[in-house]
C-alpha atoms as a PDB file:
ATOM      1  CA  UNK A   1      14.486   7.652 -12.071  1.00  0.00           C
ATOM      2  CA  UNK A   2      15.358   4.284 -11.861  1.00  0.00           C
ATOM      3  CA  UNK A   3      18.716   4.193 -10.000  1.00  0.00           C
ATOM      4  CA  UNK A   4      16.885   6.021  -6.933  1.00  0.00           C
ATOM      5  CA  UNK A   5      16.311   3.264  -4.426  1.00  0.00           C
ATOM      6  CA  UNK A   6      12.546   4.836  -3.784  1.00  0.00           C
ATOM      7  CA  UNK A   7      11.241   3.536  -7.497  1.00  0.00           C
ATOM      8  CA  UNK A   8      11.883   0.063  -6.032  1.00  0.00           C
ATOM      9  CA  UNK A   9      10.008   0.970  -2.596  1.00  0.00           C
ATOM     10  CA  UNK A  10       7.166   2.454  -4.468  1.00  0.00           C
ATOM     11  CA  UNK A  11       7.285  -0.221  -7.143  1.00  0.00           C
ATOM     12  CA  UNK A  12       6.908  -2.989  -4.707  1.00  0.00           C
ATOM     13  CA  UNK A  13       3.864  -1.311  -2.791  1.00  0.00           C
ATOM     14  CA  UNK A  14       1.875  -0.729  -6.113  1.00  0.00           C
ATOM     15  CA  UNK A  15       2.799  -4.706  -6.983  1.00  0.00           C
ATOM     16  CA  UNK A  16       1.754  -5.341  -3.973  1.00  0.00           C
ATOM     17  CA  UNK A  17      -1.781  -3.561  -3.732  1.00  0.00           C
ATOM     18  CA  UNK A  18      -2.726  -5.251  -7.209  1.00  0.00           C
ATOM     19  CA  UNK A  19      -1.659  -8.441  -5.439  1.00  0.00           C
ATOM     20  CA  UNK A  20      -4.115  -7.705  -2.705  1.00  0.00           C
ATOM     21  CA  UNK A  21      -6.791  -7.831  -5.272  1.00  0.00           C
ATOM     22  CA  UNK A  22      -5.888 -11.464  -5.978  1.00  0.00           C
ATOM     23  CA  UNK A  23      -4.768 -13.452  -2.751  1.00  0.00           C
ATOM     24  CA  UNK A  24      -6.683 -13.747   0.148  1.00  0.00           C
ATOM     25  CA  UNK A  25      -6.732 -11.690   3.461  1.00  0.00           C
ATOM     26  CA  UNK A  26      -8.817 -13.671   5.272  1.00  0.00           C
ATOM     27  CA  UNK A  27      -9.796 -17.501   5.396  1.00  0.00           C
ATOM     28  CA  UNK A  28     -12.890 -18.679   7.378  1.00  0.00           C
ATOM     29  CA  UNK A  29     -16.266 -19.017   8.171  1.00  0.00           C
ATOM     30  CA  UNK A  30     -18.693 -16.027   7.355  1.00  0.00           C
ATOM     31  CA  UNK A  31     -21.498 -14.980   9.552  1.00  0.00           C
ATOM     32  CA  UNK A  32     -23.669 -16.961   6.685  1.00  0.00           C
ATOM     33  CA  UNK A  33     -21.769 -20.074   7.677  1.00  0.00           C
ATOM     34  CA  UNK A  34     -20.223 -20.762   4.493  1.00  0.00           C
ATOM     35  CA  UNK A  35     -16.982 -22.548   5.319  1.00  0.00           C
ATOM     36  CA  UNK A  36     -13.606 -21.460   3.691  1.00  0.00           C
ATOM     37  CA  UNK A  37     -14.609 -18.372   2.599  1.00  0.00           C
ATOM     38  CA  UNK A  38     -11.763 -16.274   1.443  1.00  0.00           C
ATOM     39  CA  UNK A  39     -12.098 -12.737   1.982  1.00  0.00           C
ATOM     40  CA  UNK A  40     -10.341 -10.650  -1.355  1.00  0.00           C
ATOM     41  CA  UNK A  41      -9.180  -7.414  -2.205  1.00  0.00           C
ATOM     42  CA  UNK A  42     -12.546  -7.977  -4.754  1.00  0.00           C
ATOM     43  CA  UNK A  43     -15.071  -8.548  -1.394  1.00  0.00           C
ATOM     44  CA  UNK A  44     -16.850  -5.326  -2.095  1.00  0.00           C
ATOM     45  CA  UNK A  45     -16.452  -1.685  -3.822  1.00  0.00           C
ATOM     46  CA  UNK A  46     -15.166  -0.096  -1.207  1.00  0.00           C
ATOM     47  CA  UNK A  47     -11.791  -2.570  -0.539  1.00  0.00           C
ATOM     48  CA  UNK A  48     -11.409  -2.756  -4.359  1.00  0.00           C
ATOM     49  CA  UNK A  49     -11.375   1.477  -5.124  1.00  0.00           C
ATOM     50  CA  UNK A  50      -8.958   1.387  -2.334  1.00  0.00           C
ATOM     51  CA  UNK A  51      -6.667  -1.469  -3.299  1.00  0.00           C
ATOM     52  CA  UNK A  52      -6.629   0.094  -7.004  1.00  0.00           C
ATOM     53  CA  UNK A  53      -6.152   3.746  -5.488  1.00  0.00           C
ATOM     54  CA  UNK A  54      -3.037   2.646  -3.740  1.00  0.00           C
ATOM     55  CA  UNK A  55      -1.742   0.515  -6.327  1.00  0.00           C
ATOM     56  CA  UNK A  56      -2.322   3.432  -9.026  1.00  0.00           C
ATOM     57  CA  UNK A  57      -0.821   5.909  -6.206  1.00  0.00           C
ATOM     58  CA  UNK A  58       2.023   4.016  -6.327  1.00  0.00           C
ATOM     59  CA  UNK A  59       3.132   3.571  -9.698  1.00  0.00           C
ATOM     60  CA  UNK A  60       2.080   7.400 -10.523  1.00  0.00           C
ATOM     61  CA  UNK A  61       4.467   8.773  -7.867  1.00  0.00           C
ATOM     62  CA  UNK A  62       7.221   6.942  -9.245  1.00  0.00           C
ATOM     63  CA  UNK A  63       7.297   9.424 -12.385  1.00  0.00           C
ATOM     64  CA  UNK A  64       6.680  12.278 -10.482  1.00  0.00           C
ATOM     65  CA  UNK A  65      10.686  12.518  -9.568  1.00  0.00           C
ATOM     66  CA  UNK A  66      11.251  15.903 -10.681  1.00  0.00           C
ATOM     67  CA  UNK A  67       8.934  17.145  -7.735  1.00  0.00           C
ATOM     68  CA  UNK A  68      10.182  15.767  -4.697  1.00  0.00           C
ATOM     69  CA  UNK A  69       7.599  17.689  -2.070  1.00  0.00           C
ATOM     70  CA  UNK A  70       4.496  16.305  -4.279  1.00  0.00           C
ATOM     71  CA  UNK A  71       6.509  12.595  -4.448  1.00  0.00           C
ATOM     72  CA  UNK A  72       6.335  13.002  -0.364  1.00  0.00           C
ATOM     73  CA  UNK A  73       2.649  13.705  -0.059  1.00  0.00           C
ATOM     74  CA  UNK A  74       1.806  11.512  -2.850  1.00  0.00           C
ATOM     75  CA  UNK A  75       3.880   8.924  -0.071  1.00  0.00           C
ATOM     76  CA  UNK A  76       1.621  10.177   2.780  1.00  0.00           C
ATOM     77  CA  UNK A  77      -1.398   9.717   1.000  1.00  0.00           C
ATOM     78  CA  UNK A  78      -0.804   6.080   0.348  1.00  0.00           C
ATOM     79  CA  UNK A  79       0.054   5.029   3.906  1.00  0.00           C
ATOM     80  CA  UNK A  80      -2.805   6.800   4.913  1.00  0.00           C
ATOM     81  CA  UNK A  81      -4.842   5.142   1.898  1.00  0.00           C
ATOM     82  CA  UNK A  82      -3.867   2.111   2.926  1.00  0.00           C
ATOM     83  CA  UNK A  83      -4.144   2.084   6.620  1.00  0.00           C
ATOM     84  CA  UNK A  84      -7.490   2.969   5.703  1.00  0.00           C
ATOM     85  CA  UNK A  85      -7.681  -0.335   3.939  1.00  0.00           C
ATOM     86  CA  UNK A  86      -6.381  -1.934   6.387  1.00  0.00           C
ATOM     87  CA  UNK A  87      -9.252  -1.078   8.903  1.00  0.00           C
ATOM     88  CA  UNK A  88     -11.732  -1.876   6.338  1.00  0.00           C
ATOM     89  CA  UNK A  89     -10.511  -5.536   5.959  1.00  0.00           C
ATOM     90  CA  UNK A  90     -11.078  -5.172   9.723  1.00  0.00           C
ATOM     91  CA  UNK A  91     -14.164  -4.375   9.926  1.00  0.00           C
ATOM     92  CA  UNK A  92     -15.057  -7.239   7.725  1.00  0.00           C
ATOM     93  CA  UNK A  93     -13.201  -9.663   9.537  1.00  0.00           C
ATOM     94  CA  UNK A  94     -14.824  -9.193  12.822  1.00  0.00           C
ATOM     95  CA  UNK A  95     -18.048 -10.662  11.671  1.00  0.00           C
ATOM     96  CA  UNK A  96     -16.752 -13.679  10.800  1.00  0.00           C
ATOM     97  CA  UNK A  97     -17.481 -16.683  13.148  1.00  0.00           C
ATOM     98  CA  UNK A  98     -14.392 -18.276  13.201  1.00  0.00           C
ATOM     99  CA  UNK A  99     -11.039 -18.312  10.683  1.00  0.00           C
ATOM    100  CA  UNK A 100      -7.295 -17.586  10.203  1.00  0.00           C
ATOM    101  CA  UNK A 101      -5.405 -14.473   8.256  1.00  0.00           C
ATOM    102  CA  UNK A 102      -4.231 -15.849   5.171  1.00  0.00           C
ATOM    103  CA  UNK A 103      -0.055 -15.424   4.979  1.00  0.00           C
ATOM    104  CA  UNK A 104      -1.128 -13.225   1.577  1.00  0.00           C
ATOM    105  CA  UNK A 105      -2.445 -10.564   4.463  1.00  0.00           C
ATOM    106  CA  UNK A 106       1.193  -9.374   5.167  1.00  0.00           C
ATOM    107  CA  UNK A 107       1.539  -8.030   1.615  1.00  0.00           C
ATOM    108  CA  UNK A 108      -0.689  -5.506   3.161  1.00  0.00           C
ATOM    109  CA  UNK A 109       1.424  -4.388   5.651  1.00  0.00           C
ATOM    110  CA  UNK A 110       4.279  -4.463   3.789  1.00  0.00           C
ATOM    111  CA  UNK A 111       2.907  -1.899   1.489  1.00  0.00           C
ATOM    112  CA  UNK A 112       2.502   0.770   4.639  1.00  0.00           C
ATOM    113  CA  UNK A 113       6.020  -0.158   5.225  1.00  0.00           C
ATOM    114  CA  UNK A 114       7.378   0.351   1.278  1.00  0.00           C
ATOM    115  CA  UNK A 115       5.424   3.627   1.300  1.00  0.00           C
ATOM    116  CA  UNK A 116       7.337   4.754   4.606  1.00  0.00           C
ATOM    117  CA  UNK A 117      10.600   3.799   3.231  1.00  0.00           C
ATOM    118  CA  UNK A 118      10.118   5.482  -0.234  1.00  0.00           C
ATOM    119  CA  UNK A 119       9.445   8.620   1.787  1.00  0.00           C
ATOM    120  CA  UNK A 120      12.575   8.759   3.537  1.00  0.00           C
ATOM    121  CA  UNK A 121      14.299   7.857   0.139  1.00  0.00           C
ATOM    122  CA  UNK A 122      12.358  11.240  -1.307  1.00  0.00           C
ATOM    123  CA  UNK A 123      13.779  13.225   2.596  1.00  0.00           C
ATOM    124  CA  UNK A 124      17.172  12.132   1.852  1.00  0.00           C
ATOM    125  CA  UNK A 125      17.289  13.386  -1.782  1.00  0.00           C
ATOM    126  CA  UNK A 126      15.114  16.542  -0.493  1.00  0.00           C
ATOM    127  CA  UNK A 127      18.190  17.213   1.847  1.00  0.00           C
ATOM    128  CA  UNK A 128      20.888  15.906  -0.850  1.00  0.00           C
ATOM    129  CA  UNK A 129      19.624  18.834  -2.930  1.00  0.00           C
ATOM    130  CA  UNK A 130      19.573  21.247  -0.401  1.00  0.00           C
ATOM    131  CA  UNK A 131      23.200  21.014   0.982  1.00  0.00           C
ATOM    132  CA  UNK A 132      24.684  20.740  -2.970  1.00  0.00           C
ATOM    133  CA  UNK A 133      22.497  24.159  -3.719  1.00  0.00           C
ATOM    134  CA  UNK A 134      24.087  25.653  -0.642  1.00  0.00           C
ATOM    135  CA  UNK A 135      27.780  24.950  -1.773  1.00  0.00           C
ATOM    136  CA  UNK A 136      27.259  26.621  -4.826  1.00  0.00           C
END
């Protein structure tokens, strides 16, 4: 489990989403006109269920190594978890009058990213197994 270079991918992304709840996305001035406002994975329900979803995603589908094709999917269902997130901090965003992305709103990207590259770590053992079963 832990020599297989996808614990550390999936590691880092559920790190990563509990981060989210913590740092900042978004720096600026609301629509109320309250300066400095900092926009967290916290801001409402909906960004918080999904930040924790991910995060618990990720750490769940490292111990499900013994099933490879429900490790993938559990993959798939992240990235498309957290793109979801993603366009929710959007959607936030756009009302604001005027600010900056905080540096803190790459760790969301970078979780899409560890997702994609713990799936092709799960492919690659997926075909590993395959050719050793066939020599047998």
């Amino acid at each position: 489990m832990l020599q297989r270079i996808q614990t550390i991918w999936l590691l880092l992304a559920g790190l990563f989403a509990f981060a989210g709840l913590k740092f900042p996305y978004y720096v600026g001035t609301n629509k109320d006109l309250i300066p400095s406002y900092e926009v967290l994975g916290t801001e409402n329900i909906g960004t918080m269920a999904l930040s924790i979803a991910v995060g618990i995603i990720a750490i769940v589908t490292i111990f499900l190594y013994k099933n490879r094709g429900l490790q993938l999917r559990m993959c798939i269902l992240g990235m498309a978890l957290q793109a979801g997130l993603i366009g929710l901090y959007y959607y936030i965003v756009k009302d604001f009058a005027e600010g900056t992305y905080a540096l803190t709103a790459l760790l969301q990207g970078c979780i899409v990213f560890f997702f994609f590259l713990a799936a092709r770590g799960i492919s690659r053992d997926n075909k590993i197994i395959k050719e050793s079963n066939r020599l047998r």
